[in-house]
Every structure is written in structure tokens, then in C-alpha cells.
Protein backbone atom coordinates (compact mmCIF):
# COMPACT_ATOMS: atom_id res chain seq x y z
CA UNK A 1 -10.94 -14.80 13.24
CA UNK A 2 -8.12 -15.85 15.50
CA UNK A 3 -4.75 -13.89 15.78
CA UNK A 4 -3.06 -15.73 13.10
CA UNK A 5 -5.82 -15.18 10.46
CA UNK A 6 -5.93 -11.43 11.30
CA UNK A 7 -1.90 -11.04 11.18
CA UNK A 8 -2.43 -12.72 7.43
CA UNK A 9 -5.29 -10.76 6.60
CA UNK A 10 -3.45 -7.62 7.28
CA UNK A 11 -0.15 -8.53 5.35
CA UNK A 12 -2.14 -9.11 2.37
CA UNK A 13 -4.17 -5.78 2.27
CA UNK A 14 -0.63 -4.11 3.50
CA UNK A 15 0.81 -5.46 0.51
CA UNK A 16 -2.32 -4.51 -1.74
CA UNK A 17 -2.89 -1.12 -0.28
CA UNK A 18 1.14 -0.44 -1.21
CA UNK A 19 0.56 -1.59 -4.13
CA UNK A 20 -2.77 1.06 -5.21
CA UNK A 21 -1.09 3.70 -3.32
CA UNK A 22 2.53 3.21 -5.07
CA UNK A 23 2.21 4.93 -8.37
CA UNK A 24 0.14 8.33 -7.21
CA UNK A 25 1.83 11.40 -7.41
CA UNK A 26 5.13 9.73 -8.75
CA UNK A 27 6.87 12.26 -11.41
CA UNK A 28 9.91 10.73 -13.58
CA UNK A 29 12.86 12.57 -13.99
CA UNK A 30 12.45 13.58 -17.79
CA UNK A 31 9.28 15.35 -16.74
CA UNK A 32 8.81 19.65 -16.71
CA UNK A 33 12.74 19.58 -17.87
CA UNK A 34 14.56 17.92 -14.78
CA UNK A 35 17.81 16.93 -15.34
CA UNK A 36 18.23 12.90 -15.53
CA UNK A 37 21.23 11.55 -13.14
CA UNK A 38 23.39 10.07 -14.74
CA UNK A 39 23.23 5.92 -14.45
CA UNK A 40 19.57 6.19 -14.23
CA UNK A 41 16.56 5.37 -15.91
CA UNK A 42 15.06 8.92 -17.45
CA UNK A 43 11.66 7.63 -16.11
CA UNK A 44 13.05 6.41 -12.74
CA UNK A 45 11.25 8.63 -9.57
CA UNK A 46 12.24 12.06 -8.73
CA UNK A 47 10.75 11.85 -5.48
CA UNK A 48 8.90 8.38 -4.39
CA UNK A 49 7.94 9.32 -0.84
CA UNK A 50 7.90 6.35 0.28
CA UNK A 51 7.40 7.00 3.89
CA UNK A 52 4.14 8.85 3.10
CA UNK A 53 2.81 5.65 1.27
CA UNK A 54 3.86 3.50 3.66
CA UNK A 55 1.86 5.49 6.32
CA UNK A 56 -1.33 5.49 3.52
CA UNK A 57 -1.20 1.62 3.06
CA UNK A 58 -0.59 0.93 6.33
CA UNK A 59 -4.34 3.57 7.28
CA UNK A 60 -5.75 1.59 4.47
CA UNK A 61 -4.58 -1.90 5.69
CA UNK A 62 -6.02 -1.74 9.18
CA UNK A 63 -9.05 -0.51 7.92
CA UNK A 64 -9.51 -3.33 4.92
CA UNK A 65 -8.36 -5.93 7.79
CA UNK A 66 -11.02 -4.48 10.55
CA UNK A 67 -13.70 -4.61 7.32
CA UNK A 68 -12.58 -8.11 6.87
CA UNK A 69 -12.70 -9.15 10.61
CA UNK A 70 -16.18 -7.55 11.07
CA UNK A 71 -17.44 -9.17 8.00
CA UNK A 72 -16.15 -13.15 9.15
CA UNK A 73 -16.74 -12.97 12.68
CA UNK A 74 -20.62 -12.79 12.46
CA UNK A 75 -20.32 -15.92 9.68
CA UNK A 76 -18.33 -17.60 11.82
CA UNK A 77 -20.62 -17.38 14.97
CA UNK A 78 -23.61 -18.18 12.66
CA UNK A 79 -22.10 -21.99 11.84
């Protein structure tokens, strides 16, 4: 797999790692009596942390891409 295949590889599992990891541990506003801010949707996030699942798809994406790259390399070398 050649730099350009890896870089693609690993934006796709980025983006599908973010996308598992995205709804855990998410709590809407209406939930255990929290007030709702005003303009918002009552189920809209109290707290995304986002930073944390970036960090968590971006573990999970290197590791899915190094799966990937140990997985075609060998098939590629036996053509």
C-alpha cells in the first residue's frame, strides 16, 4: 500500500471510528431534570466531549488503518 492508499484508508476509518464512537456517553438536556437552554433542542447534548472522541477515533483509526495495511501488503507481494 503506497502513501496515498494509506492516507485514504485512514480518513475513512477516521470518519467511521467518529462515527461508532459519537453517540456513547452523550446525555440530552431533558435528562435527570436539567434545565433546557433556551433556543435549543430539549434532546440536543449537555456535554458532547468532543475532544475525547476525537482522540478515541483517531486510537481506533490508526489501528483499523495498520490492520488494513498488514492485511494488503502480504496480498499484494503474493501477485
Amino acid at each position: 500500500m503506497d502513501a496515498v492508499g494509506f492516507i485514504l484508508v485512514f480518513i475513512i476509518t477516521w470518519w467511521l471510528s467518529f462515527f461508532c464512537v459519537l453517540p456513547i456517553g452523550v446525555q440530552g438536556q431533558f435528562e435527570d431534570g436539567g434545565d433546557v437552554v433556551d433556543g435549543t433542542e430539549a434532546g440536543a447534548p449537555k456535554q458532547p466531549m468532543l475532544k475525547k472522541k476525537v482522540l478515541w477515533a483517531s486510537i481506533g483509526a490508526v489501528g483499523l488503518t495498520l490492520i488494513a495495511h498488514f492485511l494488503v501488503v502480504p496480498w499484494l507481494a503474493g501477485q
